[in-house]
Protein backbone atom coordinates (compact mmCIF):
# COMPACT_ATOMS: atom_id res chain seq x y z
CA UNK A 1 40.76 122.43 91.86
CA UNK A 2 44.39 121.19 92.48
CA UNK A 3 46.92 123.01 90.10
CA UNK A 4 49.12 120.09 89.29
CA UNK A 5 50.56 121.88 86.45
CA UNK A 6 51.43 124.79 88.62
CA UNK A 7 49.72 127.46 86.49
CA UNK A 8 49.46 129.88 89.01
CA UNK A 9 53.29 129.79 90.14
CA UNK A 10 54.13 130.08 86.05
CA UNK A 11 51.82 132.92 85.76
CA UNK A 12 53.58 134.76 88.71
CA UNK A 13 56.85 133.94 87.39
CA UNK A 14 55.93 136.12 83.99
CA UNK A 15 54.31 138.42 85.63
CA UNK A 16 58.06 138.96 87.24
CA UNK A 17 59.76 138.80 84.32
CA UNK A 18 57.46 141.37 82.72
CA UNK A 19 58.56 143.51 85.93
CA UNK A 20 62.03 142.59 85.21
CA UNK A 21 62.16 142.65 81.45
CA UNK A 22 64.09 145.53 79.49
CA UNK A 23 61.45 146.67 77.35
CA UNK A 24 59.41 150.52 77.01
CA UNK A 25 57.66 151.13 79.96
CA UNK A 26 54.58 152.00 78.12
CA UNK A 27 54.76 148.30 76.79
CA UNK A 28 55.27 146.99 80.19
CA UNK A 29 51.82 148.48 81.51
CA UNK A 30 50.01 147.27 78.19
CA UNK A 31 51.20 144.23 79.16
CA UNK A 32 50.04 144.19 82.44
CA UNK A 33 46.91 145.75 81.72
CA UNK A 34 46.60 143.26 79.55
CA UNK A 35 46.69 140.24 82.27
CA UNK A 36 44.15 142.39 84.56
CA UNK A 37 41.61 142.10 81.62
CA UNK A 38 42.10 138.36 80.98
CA UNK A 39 41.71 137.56 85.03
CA UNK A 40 38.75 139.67 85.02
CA UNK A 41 37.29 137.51 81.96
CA UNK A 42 38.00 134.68 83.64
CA UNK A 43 40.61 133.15 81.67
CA UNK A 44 42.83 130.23 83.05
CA UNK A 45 46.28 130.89 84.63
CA UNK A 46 47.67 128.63 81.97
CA UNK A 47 46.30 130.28 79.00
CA UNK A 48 46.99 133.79 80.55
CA UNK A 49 51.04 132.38 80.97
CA UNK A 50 51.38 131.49 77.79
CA UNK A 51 49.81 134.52 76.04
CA UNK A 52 52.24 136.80 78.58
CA UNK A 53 55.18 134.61 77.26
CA UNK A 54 54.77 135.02 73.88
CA UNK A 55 53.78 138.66 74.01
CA UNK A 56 56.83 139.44 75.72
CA UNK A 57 58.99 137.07 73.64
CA UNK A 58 58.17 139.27 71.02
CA UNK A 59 58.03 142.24 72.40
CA UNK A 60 61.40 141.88 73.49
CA UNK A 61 62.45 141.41 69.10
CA UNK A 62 61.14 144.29 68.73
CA UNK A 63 61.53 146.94 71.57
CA UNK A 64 59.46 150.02 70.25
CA UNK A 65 56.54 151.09 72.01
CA UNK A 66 53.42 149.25 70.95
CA UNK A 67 52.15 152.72 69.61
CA UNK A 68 54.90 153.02 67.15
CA UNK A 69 54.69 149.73 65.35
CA UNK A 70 54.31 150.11 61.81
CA UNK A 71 52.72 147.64 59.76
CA UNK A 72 56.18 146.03 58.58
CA UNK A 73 56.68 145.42 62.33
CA UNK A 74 53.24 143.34 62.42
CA UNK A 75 54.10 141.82 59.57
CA UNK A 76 57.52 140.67 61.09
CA UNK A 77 55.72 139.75 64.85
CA UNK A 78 53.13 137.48 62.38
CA UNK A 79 56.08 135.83 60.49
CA UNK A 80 57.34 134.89 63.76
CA UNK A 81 54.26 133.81 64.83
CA UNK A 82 53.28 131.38 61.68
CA UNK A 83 57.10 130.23 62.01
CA UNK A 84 57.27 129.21 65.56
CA UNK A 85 54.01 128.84 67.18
């Protein structure tokens, strides 16, 4: 299948900036564990992108490790979320 959207080359392009990002390190293999599982399940580069994106978009608001969010921090990341997505 031709990837006239260029999924693939956006995909490696977050996966860089997820390298590249200044977040917890602990996040940063989540994160990546994270886009192992979705390849594995077969999910498209696009979708994969776009969940990395916005992961990391918020991730980078609030820069705790994932294991320390409280629930007023998922509160917050879901305001965000009903706000701009």
């Amino acid at each position: 299948m031709v990837d006239i959207h260029k999924y693939n080359r956006r995909l490696e392009r977050s996966l860089v900036r997820i390298q590249e990002a200044s977040i917890p390190e602990p996040n940063r293999k989540t994160l990546l564990e994270f886009y192992r599982s979705c390849m594995a399940d077969g999910i498209s580069a696009g979708k994969i992108n776009r969940y990395l994106d916005d992961v990391l978009s918020l991730t980078r608001s609030n820069p705790k490790e994932y294991v320390a969010y409280n629930r007023r921090d998922i509160e917050t990341i879901i305001i965000k979320l009903e706000q701009y997505y």
